[in-house]
Protein backbone atom coordinates (compact mmCIF):
# COMPACT_ATOMS: atom_id res chain seq x y z
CA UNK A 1 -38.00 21.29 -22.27
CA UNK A 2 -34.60 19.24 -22.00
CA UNK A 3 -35.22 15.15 -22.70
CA UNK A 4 -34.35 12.86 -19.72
CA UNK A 5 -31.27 10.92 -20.29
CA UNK A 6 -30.15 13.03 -22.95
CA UNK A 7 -26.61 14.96 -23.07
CA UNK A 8 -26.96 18.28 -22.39
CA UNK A 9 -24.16 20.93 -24.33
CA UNK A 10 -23.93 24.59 -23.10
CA UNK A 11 -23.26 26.71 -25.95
CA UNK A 12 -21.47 30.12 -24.75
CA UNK A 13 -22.26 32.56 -27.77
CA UNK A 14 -22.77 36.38 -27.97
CA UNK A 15 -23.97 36.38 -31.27
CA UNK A 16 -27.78 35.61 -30.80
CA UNK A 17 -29.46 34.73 -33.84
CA UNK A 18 -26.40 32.84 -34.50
CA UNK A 19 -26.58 31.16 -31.35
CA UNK A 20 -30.42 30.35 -31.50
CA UNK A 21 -29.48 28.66 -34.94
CA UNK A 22 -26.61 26.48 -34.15
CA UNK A 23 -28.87 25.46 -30.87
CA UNK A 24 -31.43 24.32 -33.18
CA UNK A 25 -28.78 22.50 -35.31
CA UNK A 26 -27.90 20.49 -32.23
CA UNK A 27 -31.26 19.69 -31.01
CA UNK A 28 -31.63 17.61 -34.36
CA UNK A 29 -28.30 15.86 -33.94
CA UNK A 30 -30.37 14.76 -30.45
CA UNK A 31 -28.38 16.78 -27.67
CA UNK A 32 -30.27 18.99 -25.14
CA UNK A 33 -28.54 22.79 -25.65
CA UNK A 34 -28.62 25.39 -23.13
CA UNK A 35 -27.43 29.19 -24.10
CA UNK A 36 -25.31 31.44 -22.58
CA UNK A 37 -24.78 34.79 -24.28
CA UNK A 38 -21.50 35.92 -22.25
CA UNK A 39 -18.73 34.62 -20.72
CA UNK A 40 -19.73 35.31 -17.24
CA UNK A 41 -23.36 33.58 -17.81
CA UNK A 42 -21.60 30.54 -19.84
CA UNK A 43 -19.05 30.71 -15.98
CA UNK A 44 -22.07 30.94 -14.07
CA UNK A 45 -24.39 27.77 -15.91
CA UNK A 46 -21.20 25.53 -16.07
CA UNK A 47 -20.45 25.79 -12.28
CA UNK A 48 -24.17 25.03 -11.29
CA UNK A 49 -25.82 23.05 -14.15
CA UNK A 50 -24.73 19.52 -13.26
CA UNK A 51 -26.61 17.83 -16.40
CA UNK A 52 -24.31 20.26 -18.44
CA UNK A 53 -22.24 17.56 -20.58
CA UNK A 54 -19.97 19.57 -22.96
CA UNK A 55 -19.38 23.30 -23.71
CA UNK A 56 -19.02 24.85 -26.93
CA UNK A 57 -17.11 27.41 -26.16
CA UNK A 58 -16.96 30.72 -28.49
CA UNK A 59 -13.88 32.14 -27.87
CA UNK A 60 -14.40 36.05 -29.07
CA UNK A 61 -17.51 37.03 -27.15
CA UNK A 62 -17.68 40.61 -27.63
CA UNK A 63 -17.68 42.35 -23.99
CA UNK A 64 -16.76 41.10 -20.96
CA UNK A 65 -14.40 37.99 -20.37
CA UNK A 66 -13.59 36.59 -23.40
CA UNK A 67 -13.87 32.13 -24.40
CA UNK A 68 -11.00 31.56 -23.39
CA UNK A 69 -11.06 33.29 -19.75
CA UNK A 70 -14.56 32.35 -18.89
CA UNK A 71 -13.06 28.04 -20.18
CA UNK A 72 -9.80 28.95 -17.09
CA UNK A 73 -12.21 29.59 -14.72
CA UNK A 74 -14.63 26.76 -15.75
CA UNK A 75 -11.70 24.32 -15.47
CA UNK A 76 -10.72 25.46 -12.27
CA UNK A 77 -13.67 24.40 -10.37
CA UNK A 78 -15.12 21.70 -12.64
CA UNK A 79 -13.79 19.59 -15.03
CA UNK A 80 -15.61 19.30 -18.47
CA UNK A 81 -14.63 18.26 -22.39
CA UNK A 82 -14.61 21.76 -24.18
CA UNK A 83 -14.87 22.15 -27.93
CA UNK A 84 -13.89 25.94 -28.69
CA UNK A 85 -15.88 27.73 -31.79
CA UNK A 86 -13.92 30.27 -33.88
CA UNK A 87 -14.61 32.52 -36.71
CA UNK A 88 -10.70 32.94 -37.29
CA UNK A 89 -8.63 30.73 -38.74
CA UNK A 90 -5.68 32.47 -37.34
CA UNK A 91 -2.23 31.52 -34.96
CA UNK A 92 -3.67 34.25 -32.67
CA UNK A 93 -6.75 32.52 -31.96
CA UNK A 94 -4.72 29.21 -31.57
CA UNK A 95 -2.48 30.80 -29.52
CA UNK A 96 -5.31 32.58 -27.01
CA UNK A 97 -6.46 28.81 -25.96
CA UNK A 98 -2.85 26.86 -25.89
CA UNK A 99 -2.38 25.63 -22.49
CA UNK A 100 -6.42 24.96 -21.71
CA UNK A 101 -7.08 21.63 -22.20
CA UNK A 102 -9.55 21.17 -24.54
CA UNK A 103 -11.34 18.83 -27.03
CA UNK A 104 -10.84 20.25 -30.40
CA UNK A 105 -11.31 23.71 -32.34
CA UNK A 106 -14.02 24.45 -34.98
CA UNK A 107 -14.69 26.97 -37.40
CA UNK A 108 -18.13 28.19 -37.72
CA UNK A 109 -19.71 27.72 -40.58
CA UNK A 110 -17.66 24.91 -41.28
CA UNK A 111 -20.94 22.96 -42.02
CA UNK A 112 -23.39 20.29 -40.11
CA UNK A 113 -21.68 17.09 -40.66
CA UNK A 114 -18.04 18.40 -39.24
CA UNK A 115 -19.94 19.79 -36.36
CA UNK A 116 -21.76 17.15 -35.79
CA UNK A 117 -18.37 14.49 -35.95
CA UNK A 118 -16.86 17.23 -33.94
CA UNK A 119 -19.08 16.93 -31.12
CA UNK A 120 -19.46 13.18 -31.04
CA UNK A 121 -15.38 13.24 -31.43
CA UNK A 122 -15.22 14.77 -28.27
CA UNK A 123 -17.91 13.11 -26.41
CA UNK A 124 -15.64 10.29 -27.39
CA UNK A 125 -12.74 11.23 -25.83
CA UNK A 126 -14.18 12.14 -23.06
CA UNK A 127 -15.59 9.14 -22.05
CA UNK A 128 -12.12 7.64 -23.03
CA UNK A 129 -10.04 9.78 -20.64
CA UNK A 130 -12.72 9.32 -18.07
CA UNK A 131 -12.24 5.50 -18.25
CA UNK A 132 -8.26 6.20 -17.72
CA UNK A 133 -8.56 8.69 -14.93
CA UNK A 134 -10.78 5.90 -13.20
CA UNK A 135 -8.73 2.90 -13.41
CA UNK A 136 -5.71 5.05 -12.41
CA UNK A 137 -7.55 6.26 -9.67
CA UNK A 138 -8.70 2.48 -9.13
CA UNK A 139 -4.81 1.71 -9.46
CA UNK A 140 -3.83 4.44 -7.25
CA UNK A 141 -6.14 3.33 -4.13
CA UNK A 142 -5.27 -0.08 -4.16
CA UNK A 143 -1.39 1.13 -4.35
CA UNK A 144 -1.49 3.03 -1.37
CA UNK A 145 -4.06 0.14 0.28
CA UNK A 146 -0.85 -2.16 -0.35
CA UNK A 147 1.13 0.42 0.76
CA UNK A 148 -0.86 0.77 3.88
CA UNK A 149 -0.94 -2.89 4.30
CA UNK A 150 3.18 -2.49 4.23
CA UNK A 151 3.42 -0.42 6.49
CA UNK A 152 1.51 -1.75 9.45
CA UNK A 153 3.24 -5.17 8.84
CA UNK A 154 6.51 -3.80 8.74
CA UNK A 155 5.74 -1.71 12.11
CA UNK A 156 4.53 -4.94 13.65
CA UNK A 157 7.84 -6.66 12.50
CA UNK A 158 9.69 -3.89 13.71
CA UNK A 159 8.10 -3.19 17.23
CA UNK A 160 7.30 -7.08 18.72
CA UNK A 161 10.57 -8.33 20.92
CA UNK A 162 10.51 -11.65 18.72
CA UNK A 163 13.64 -11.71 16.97
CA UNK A 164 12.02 -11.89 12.90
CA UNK A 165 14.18 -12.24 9.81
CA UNK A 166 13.22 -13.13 6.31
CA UNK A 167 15.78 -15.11 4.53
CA UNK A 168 16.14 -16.21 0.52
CA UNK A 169 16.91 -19.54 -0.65
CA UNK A 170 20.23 -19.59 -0.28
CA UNK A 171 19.71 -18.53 3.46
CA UNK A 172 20.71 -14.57 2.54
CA UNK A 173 19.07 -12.11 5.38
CA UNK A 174 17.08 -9.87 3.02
CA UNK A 175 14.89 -8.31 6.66
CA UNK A 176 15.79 -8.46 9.99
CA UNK A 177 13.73 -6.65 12.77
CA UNK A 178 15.62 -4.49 15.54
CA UNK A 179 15.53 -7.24 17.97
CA UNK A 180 16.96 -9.58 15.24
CA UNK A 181 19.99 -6.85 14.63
CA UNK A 182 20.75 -6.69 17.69
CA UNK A 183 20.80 -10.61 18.86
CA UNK A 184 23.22 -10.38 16.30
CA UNK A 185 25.58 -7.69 17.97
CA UNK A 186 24.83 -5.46 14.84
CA UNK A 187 23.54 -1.49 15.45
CA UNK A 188 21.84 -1.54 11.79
CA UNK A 189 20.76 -4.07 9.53
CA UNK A 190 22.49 -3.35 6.55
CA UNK A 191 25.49 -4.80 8.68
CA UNK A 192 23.13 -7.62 8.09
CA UNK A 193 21.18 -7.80 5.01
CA UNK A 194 23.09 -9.84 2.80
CA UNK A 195 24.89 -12.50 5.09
CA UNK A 196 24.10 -15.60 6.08
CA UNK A 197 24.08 -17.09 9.51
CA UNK A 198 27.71 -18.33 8.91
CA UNK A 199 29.36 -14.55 8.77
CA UNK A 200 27.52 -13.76 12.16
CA UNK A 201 27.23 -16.32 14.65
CA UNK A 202 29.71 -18.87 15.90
CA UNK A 203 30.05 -21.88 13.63
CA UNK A 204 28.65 -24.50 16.02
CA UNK A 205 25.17 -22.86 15.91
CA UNK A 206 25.47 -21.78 12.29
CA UNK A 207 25.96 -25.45 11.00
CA UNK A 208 23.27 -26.26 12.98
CA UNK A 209 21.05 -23.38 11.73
CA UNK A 210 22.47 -24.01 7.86
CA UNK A 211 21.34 -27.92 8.60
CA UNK A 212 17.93 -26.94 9.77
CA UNK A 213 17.13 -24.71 7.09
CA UNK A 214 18.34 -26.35 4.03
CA UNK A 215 15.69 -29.68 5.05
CA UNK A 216 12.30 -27.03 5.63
CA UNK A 217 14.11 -25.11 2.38
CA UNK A 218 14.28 -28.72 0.51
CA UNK A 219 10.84 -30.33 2.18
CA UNK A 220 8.58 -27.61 2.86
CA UNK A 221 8.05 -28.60 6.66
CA UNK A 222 8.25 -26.31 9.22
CA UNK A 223 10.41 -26.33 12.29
CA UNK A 224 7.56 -24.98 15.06
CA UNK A 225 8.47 -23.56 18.42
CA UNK A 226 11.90 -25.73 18.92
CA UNK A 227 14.36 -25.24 21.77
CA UNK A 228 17.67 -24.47 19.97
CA UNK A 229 20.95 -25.47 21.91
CA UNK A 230 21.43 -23.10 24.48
CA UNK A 231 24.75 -20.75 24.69
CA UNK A 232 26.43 -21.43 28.06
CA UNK A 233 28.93 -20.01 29.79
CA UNK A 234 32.60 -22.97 29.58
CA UNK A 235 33.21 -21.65 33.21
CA UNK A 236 30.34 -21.72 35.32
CA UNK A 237 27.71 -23.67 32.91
CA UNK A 238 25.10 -21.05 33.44
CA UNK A 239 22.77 -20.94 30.05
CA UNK A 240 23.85 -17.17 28.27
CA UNK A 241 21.06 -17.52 25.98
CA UNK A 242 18.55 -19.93 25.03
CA UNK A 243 16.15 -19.73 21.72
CA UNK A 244 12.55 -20.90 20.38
CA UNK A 245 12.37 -20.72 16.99
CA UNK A 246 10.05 -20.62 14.00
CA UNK A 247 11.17 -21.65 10.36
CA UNK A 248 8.86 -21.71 7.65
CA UNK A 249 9.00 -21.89 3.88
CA UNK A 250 7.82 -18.78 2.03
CA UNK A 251 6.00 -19.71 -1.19
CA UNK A 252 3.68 -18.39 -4.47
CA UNK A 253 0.42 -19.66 -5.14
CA UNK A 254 2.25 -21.63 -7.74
CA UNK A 255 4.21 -23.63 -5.98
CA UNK A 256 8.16 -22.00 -6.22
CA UNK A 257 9.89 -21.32 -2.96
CA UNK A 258 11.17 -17.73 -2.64
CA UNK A 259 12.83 -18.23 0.80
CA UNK A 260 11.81 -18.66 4.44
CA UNK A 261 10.51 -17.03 7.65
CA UNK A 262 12.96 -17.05 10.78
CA UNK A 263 11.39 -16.42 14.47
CA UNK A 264 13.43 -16.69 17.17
CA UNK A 265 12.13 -16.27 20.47
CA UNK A 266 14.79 -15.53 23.82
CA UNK A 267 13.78 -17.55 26.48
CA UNK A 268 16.95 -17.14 28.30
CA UNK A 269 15.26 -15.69 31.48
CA UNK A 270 12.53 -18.75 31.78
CA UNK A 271 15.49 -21.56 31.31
CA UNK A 272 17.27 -19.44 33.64
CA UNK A 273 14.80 -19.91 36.23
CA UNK A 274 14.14 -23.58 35.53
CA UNK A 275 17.65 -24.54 35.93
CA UNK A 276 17.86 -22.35 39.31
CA UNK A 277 14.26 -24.36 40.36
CA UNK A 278 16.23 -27.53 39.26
CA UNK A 279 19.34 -26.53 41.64
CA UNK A 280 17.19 -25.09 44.43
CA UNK A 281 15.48 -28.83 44.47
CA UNK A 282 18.75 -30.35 44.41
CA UNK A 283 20.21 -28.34 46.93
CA UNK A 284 16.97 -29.14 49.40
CA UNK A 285 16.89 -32.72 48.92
CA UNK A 286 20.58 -33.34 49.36
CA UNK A 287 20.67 -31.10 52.58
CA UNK A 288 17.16 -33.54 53.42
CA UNK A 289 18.91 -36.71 52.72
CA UNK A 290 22.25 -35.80 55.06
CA UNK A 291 19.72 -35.44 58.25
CA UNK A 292 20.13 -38.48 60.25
CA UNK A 293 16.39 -38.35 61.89
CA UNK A 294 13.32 -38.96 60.34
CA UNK A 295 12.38 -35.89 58.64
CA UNK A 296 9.54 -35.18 56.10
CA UNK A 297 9.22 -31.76 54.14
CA UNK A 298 5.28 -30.48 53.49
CA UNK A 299 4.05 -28.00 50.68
CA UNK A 300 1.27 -25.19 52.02
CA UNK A 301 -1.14 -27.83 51.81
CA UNK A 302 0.43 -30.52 54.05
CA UNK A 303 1.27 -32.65 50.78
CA UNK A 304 4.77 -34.54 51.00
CA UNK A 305 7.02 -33.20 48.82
CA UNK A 306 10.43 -34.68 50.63
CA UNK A 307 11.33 -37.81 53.07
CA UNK A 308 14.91 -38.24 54.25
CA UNK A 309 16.82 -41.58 53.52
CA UNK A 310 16.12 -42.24 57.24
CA UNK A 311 12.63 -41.62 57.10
């Protein structure tokens, strides 16, 4: 009867009375020990034992699949520490095992203490390299959770129409989203990356923009949804392109400034409309204020919105 919470070792040896003996051996050093007389059987236990621990392996087992064969095909659906047993001494033996990964060799007969050190060795190591597989496993989630993380920002940078651009602290573009590139007249952002605002835009915004920056760079306050000055045309005065924009310091948890965050939002098309609303009431009140009789101009709900002069 195997002893809860006790490791369990499968010893795979054809040899039976030696078998039954170095079982009994191991009972006293405290281990559980199940036997398996053949390769195949040792295969067979290992796959479907769970509480099997450890496997001293015999690697000449008479008939059948030999130690070495029957510890492949263990490997390949389980993984377990196995300590291989060996009557030889010789480089063939060695050589029949290189390439399985495995916790040691012994000789038999080599006495009770070195078996006993040589199991508890293992066990050891075991543990050991289980410890390192799961903090690189540990590691490896939270890379790819970061990774992850990465990605879905970057597609959210890279999809929104809000011009974004990530700048260091001397102002350098080190991102700039597709609608950023191409505000900027570039097809790729490496034509960026790089540059400051001063080898892409005309100088009258760029002091402006090198101005701004430098004081949230210097202060650590952030310029929040401001109307930039507005591109217009020298000719007609209509507004090419107007901007919102977002600056905000990027910083560690200690304290040190690593750069800033640039939004720029086009509002082109609503200042657009505002100026032609502005005309439009210009227009109507000049045409109202040229009519020499009384005249009063209603809304849908009968409200004043215009008297003449003569009125």
């Amino acid at each position: 009867m195997r002893a809860a919470g006790v490791k369990t070792i499968l010893l795979v040896e054809d040899e039976v009375l030696i078998a039954q003996a170095e079982a009994l051996t191991i009972e006293q050093f405290g281990y559980n020990v199940i036997l398996a007389n053949t390769g195949e059987q040792g295969v067979q236990i290992a796959l479907n034992d769970q509480s099997v621990s450890l496997i001293l392996m015999d690697v000449d087992l008479g008939k059948g699949i030999d130690g070495s064969e029957a510890a492949r095909l263990i490997l390949a659906k389980r993984t377990l520490p196995i300590l291989f047993l060996t009557s030889h001494a010789e480089r063939e033996t060695v050589e029949k095992v290189r390439g399985i990964p495995c916790y040691g060799y012994l000789l038999k007969n080599s006495g009770d203490c070195l078996l006993q050190s040589s199991l508890e060795m293992a066990f050891a190591l075991w543990e050991t390299h289980a410890k390192l597989e799961n903090a690189l496993t540990d590691r490896q989630r939270t890379e790819q959770q970061l990774q992850g993380e990465r990605d879905l920002l970057r597609t959210v940078i890279d999809t929104i129409p809000d011009e974004i651009a990530v700048k260091d602290h001397e102002r350098r573009f080190v991102l700039a989203n597709p609608s950023c590139v191409d505000a900027l007249g570039k097809t790729s952002a490496h034509e960026v990356l790089g540059k400051r605002d001063e080898d892409l835009i005309p100088a009258k915004f760029a002091e402006i923009s090198a101005r701004e920056e430098e004081q949230v760079l210097a202060t650590g306050d952030a310029v929040l949804n401001r109307e930039g000055q507005a591109s217009v045309d020298p000719v007609t005065g209509a507004i090419r392109r107007a901007l919102l924009h977002t600056k905000s310091r990027i910083r560690y948890d200690n304290g040190l400034s690593t750069g800033l965050v640039v939004i720029n939002r086009d509002i082109t098309k609503r200042m657009q409309a505002e100026t032609a609303m502005k005309d439009a009431r210009e227009l109507s009140e000049s045409i109202v204020n040229t009519v020499r009789e009384p005249l009063l101009v209603l809304d849908a709900a009968s409200k004043v919105v215009s008297a003449s002069r003569s009125f």
